[in-house]
Protein backbone atom coordinates (compact mmCIF):
# COMPACT_ATOMS: atom_id res chain seq x y z
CA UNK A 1 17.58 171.53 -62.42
CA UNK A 2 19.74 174.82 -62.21
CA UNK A 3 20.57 177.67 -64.67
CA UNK A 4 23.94 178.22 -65.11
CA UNK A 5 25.77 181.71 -66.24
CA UNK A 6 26.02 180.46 -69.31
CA UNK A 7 22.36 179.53 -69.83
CA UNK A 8 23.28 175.76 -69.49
CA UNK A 9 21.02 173.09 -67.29
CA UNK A 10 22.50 171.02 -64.92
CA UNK A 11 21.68 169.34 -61.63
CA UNK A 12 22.19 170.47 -58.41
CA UNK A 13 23.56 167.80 -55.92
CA UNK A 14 24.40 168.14 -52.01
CA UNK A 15 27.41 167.24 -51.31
CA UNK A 16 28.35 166.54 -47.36
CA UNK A 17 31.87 165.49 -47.64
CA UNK A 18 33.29 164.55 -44.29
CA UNK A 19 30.85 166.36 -42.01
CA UNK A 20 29.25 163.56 -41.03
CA UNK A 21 25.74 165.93 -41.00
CA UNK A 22 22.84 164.04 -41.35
CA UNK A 23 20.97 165.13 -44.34
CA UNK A 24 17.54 165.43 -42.71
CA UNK A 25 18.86 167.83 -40.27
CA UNK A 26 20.49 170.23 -43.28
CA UNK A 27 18.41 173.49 -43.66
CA UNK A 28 18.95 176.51 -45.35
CA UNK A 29 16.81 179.04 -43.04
CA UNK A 30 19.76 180.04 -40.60
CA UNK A 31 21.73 181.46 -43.23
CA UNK A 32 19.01 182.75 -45.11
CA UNK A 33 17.84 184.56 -41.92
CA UNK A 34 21.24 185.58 -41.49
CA UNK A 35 21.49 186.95 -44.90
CA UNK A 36 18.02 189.20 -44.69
CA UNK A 37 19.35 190.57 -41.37
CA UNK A 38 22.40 191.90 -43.30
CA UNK A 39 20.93 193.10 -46.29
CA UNK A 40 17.99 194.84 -44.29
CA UNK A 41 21.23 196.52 -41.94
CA UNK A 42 23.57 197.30 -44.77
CA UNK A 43 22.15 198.95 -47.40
CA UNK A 44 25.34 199.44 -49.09
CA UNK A 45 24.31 196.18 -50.48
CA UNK A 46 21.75 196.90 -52.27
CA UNK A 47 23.01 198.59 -55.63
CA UNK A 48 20.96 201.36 -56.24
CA UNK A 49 21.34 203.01 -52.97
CA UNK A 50 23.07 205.92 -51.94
CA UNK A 51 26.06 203.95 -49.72
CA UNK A 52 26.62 201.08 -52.40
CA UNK A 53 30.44 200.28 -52.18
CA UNK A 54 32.25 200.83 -55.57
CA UNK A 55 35.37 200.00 -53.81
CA UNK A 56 35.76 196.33 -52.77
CA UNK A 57 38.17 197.55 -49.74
CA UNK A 58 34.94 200.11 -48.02
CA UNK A 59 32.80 197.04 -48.50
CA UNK A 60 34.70 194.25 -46.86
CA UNK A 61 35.00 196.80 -43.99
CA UNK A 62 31.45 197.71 -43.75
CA UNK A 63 30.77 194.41 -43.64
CA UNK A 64 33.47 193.79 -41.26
CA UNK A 65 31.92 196.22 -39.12
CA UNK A 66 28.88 194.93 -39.34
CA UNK A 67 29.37 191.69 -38.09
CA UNK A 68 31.57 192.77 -35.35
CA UNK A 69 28.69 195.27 -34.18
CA UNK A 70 26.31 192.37 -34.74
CA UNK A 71 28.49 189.85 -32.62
CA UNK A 72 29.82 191.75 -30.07
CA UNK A 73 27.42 195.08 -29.40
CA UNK A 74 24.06 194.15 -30.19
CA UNK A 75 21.71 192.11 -27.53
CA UNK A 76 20.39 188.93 -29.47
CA UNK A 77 16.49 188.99 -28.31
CA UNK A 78 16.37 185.00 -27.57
CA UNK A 79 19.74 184.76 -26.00
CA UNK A 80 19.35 187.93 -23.91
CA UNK A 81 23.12 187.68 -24.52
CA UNK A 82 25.57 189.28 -27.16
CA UNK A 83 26.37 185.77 -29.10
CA UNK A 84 30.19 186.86 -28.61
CA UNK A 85 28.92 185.98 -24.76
CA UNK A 86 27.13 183.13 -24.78
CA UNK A 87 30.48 181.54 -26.81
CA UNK A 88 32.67 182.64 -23.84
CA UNK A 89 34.93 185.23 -26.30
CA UNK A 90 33.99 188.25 -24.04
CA UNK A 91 31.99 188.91 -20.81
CA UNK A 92 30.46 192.05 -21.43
CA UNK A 93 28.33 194.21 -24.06
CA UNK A 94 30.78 196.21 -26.27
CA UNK A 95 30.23 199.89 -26.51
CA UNK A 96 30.57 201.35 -30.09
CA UNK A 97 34.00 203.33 -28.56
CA UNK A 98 35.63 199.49 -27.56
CA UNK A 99 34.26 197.76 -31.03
CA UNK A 100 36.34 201.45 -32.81
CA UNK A 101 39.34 200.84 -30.74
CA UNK A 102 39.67 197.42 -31.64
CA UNK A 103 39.36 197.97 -35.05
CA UNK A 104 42.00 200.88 -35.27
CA UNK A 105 44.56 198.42 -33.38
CA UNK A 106 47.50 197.44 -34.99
CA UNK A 107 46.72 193.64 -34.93
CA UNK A 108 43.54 194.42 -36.71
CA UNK A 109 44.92 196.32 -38.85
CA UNK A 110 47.52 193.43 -40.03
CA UNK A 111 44.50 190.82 -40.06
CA UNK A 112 42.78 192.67 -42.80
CA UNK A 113 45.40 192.98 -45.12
CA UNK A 114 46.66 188.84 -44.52
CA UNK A 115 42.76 188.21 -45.34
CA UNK A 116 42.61 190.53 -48.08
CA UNK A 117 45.89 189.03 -49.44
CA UNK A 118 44.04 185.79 -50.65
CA UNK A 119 41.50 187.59 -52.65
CA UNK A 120 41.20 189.28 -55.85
CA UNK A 121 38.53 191.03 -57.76
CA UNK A 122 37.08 190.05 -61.15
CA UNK A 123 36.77 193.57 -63.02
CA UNK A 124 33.32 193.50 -64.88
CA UNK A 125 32.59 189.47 -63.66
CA UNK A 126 34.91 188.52 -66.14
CA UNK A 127 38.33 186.41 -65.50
């Protein structure tokens, strides 16, 4: 059973789709592991800090950022590799002056504002 927003219970089902995933091999930990990695490395996502994003544009590109640095700069411990690497997108370690570059480029630029196009935010959680 689940708690809505509203306070109502209802039942939480798994739905696969079209995946074809076999639903003994579905696990939450990656994501979960994935998700304590951020928060521990962005602390503008915790509310009550100092860096907490009150603009929605500074936070998608600290996140942005974030998982750039993540895929492309930082050395994953089991892979030895950057994971940017080991899926063949690059064949080096980015340096923080490349990962800036990139970011400041003109294509990147016009990326950000397509992908920001499609969203909208809900002032005070309410529609």
């Amino acid at each position: 059973m689940v708690r809505s927003p509203s306070g109502e219970l209802g039942l939480l089902s798994r739905d696969l789709g079209h995946s074809g995933a076999n639903p003994r091999h579905i696990s939450t930990s990656f994501i979960e592991r994935q998700n304590l990695t951020l928060r521990q490395s962005q602390r503008r996502l915790t509310r009550l800090s100092n860096g907490f994003s009150k603009k929605y544009e500074n936070h998608c590109a600290a996140v942005a950022l974030y998982a750039t640095n993540y895929n492309f700069c930082r050395v994953h411990e089991t892979l030895r590799i950057t994971p940017a690497m080991q899926l063949g997108i690059t064949d080096h370690v980015w340096t923080i002056s490349e990962l800036v570059e990139a970011a400041l480029s003109k294509g990147a630029q016009m990326q950000v504002r397509r992908a920001m196009a499609g969203f909208r935010v809900i002032d005070g959680g309410r529609d």
